[in-house]
Structures are given as C-alpha cells and as structure tokens.
Protein backbone atom coordinates (compact mmCIF):
# COMPACT_ATOMS: atom_id res chain seq x y z
CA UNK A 1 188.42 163.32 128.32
CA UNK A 2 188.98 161.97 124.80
CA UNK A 3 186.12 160.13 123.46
CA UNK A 4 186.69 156.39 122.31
CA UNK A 5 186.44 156.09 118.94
CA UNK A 6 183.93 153.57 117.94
CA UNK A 7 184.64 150.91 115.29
CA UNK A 8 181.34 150.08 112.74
CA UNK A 9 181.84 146.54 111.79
CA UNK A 10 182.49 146.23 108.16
CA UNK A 11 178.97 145.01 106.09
CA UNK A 12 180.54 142.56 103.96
CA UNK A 13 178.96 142.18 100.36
CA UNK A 14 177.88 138.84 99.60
CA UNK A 15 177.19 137.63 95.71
CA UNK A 16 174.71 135.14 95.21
CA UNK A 17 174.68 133.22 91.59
CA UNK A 18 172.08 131.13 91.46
CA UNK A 19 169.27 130.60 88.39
CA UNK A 20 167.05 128.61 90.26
CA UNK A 21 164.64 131.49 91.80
CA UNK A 22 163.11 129.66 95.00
CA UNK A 23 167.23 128.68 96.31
CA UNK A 24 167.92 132.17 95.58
CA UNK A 25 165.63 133.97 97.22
CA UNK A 26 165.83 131.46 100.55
CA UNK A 27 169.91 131.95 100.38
CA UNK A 28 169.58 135.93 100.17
CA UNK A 29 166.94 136.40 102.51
CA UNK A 30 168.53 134.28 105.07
CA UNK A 31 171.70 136.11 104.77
CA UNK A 32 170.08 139.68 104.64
CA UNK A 33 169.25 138.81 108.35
CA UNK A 34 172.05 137.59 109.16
CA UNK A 35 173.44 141.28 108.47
CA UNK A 36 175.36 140.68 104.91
CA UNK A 37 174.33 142.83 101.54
CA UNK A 38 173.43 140.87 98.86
CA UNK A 39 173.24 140.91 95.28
CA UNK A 40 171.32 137.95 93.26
CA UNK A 41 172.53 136.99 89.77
CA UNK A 42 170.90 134.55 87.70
CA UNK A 43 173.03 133.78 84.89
CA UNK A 44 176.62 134.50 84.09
CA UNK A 45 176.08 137.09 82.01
CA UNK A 46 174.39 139.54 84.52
CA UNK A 47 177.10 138.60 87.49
CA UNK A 48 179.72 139.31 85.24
CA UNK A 49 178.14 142.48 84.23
CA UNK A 50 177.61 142.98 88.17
CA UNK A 51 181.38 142.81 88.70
CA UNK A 52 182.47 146.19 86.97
CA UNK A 53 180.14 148.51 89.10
CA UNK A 54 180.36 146.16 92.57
CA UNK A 55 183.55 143.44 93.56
CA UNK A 56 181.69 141.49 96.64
CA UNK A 57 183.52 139.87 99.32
CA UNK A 58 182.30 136.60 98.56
CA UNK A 59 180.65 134.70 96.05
CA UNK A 60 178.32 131.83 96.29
CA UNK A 61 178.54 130.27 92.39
CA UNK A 62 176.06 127.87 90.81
CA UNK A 63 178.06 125.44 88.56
CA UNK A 64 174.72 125.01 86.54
CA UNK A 65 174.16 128.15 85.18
CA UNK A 66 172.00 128.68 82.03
CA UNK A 67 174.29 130.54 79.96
CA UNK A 68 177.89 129.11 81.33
CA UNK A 69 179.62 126.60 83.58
CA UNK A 70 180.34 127.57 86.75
CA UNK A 71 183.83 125.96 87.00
CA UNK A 72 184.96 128.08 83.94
CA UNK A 73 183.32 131.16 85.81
CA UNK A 74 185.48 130.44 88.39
CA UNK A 75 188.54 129.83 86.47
CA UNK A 76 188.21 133.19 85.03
CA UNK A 77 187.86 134.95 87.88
CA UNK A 78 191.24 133.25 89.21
CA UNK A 79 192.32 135.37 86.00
CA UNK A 80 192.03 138.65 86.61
CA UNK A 81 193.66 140.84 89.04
CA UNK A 82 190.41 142.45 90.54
CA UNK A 83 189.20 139.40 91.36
CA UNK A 84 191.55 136.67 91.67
CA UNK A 85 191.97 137.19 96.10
CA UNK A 86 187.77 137.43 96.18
CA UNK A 87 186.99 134.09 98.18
CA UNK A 88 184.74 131.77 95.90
CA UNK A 89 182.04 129.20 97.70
CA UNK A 90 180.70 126.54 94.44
CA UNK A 91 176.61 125.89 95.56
CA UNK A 92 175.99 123.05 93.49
CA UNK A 93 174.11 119.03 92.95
CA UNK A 94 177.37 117.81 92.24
CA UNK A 95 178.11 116.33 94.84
CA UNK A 96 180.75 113.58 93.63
CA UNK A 97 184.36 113.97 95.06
CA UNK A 98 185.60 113.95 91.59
CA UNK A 99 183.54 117.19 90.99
CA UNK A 100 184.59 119.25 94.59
CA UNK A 101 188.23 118.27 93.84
CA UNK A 102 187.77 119.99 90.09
CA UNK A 103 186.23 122.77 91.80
CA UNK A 104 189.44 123.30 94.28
CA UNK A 105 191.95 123.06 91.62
CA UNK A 106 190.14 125.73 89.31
CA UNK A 107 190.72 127.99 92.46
CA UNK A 108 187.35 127.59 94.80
CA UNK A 109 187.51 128.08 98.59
CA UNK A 110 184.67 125.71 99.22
CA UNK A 111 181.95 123.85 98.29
CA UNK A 112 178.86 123.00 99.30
CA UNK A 113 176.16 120.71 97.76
CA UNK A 114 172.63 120.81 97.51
CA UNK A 115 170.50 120.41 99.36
CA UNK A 116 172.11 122.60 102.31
CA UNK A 117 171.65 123.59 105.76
CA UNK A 118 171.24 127.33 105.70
CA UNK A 119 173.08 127.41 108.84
CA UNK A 120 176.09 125.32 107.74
CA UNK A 121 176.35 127.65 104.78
CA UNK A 122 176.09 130.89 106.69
CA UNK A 123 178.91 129.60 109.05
CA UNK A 124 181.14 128.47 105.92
CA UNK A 125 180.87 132.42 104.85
CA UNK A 126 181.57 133.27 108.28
CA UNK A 127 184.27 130.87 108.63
CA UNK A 128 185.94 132.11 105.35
CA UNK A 129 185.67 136.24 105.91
CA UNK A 130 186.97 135.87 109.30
CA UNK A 131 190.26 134.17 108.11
CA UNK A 132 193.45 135.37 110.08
CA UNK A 133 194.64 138.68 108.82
CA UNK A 134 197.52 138.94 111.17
CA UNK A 135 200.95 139.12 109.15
CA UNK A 136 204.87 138.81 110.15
CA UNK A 137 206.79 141.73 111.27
CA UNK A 138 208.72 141.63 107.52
CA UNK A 139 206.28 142.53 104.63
CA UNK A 140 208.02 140.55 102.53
CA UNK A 141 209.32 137.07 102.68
CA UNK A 142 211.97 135.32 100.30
CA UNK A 143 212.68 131.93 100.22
CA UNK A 144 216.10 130.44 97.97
CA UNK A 145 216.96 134.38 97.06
CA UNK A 146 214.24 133.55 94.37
CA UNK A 147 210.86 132.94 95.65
CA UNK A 148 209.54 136.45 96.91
CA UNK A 149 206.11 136.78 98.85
CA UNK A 150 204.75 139.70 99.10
CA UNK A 151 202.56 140.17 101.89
CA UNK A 152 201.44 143.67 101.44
CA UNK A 153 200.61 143.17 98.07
CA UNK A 154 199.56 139.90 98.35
CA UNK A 155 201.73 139.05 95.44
CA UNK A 156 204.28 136.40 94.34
CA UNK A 157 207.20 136.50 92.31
CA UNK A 158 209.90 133.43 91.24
CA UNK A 159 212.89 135.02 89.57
CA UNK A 160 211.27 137.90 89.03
CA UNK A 161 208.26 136.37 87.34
CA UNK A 162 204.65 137.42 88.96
CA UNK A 163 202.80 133.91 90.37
CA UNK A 164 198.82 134.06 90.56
CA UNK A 165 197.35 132.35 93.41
CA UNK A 166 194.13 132.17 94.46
CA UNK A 167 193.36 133.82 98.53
CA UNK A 168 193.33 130.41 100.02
CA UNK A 169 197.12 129.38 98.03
CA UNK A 170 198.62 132.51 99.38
CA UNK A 171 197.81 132.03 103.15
CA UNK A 172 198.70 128.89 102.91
CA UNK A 173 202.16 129.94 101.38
CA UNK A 174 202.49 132.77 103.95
CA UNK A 175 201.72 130.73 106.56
CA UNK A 176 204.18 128.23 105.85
CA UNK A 177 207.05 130.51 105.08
CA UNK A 178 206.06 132.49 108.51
CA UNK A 179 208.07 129.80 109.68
CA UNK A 180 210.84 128.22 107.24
CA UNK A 181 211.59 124.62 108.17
CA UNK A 182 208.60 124.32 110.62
CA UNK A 183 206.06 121.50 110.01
CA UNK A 184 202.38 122.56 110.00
CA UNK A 185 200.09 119.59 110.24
CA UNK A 186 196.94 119.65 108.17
CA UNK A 187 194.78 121.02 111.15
CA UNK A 188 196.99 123.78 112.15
CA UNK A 189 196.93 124.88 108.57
CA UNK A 190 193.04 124.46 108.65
CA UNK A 191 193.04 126.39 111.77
CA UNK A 192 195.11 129.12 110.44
CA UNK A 193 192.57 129.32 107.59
CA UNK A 194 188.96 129.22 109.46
CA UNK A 195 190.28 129.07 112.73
CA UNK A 196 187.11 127.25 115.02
CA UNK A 197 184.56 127.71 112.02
CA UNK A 198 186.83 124.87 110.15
CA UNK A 199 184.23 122.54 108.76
CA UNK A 200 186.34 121.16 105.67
CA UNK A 201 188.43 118.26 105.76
CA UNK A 202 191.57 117.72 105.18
CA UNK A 203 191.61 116.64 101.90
CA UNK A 204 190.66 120.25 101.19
CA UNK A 205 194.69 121.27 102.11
CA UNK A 206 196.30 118.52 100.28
CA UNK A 207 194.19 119.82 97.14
CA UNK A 208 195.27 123.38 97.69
CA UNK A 209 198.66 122.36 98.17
CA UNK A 210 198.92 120.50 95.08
CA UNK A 211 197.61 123.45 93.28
CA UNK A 212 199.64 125.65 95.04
CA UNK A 213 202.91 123.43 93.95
CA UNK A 214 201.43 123.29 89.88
CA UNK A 215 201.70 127.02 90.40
CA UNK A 216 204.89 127.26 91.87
CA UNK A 217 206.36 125.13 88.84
CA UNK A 218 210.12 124.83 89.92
CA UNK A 219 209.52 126.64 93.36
CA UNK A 220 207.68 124.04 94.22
CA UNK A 221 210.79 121.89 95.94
CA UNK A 222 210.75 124.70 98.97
CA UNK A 223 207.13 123.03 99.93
CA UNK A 224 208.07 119.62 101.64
CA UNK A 225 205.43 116.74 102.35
CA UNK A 226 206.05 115.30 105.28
CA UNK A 227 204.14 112.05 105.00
CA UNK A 228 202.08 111.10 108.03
CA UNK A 229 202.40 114.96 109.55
CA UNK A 230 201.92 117.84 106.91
CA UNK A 231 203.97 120.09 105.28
CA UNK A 232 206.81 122.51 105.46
CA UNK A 233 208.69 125.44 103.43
CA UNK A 234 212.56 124.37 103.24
CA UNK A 235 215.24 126.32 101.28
C-alpha cells in the first residue's frame, strides 16, 4: 500500500511596516495566531534593508513613515524585478478617495484605513494570497501578433519590449485574454481576483484597468470598455 503523501500548507510570510509601536504590535500578534510569520519594520530604511535577506508574501505599508513616504515605497517596489509581483496592502489615516486611488495607480493591491477591524484586515490578506492560480492550457498568450503574455513567467512583452505590471494588472490581463472577445463584468473580474473574500469595490478594477492601459501605451486598444457591463480583450 503506497502511503498518501501529505501536503504542509505553505506559512506565508507577512511584512508589517508600521512606526507606530502599539498598531504594530496588535497587527503582528493578531496575525502570528492566525498562523502567518511576521516581520515588523518601523521605518523605510530597516524594511528595505529587510528585503535583501527575506522577500515576504505580502506587505502591509504605512504611508506615514518617519524616514519616507509610503506611496514612493511602493512605487519602488513596482520597480524592481524581485519585488514588483509581491502583493502590497497601504495601512494608512488617509482615508480620502483621492488618496486610495493614488495608492492603486502607484501599484497597491489594497488599502485599508485606520482605524481597522483586525478581522477585516486578516480576511483582505486572506482574500489576496488565495487569488486563483489556475492558468490556460497555452503558457503563453498573444494578442495582435504583438502583445505577448507570458504566463509562466509572469511577463509581458509589446513588440518585443518587456511591460512591468504589478500582480493584480497581470491577472487581470490574463484573465481577460483567457478569453479574447469575451466580456467580463466588474464582479467576475473581482471574483477571479479574491474569489468570495472580495471586499473591494468596483472602483478598485476600473483603477487597475486604467493603470493597466497607461502601461500598455499603444496595446492598450486590445482592452475594450464596454460601458454599462465591463471589459474585454479584442484584437
């Protein structure tokens, strides 16, 4: 009789940037029991510093930090190829719409303002590291003979020239070229993304989209709005 191998679920590393000592001790002992590994930061400097010895699976990122801003923090991580795909939640007071659309656009998963439910937040994580991984048969996907996805390598190219997205851009690009022509309303896109966790609204895909198309630059005509519906990838 062969024995069944058992699978040991993955602990997923979760980084916590936070200078204000009482939120981050309450966020990384409440996730500590909740089963994730956690490493505290409080400033830029040390996070950064953090990064070259351990890339977590997730960062929580204060925009108020005392020795940066957050939103450039996270536009620099969009940057760099070891941790451009490494989902990014902002924890922050801002809570204006203004501010959580500036987050998005500079490449952010989610956000969530202060002060939070503990709860919410753990199911945002939740919500985010148990995205879809499923992929189409083909490992690679090209659109017009000139858009290529990768989906191995989670990479994109336009005539040949490499396109940086951020995690949340390229499922949403893969997910619409799964199926070329097919419209995706806003929830089945949300649904793709946190599947019954989804606790973002739908505003949240029409700023993804819109930096997804910036990105694109003259790839962007393949990604159709279909007003009152959603969108589609058309050659």
């Amino acid at each position: 009789m062969i024995a069944k191998k058992i699978e040991i679920p993955k602990t997923y590393r979760i980084a916590v940037v936070e200078d204000e000592p009482d939120i981050a001790q309450l966020v990384s002992t409440h996730l500590q029991k909740e089963g994730f590994k956690v490493e505290g930061y409080p400033d830029a400097g040390s996070f950064l510093k953090g990064l070259s010895k351990h890339m977590p699976d997730l960062i929580l990122l204060d925009l108020m930090l005392p020795d940066a801003d957050g939103l450039e923090i996270c536009k620099a991580l969009r940057k760099e190829e070891g941790s451009k795909a490494i989902p990014v939640i902002i924890l922050t007071a801002k809570g204006e719409e203004t501010d959580k659309i500036l987050g998005l656009e500079l490449g952010a998963d989610d956000y969530v303002t202060k002060p939070f439910s503990l709860k919410e937040l753990t199911a945002r994580i939740r919500a985010i590291l148990r995205r879809p991984k499923a992929e189409p048969a083909s490992k690679k996907i090209e659109i017009g003979g000139e858009l290529v996805i990768d989906l191995t390598r989670h990479q994109v190219n336009y005539q040949g020239n490499p396109i940086d997205l951020t995690s949340t851009e390229f499922k949403i690009l893969s997910l619409l070229a799964s199926r070329k022509g097919w419209v995706f309303t806003r929830d089945q896109i949300l649904d793709d993304l946190w599947g019954q966790d989804k606790i973002v609204l739908d505003r949240t895909i029409d700023v993804h989209i819109k930096n997804l198309r910036e990105k694109l630059g003259e790839a962007s005509r393949f990604v159709k709005n279909i007003r009152g519906v959603g969108y589609k990838l058309e050659e």
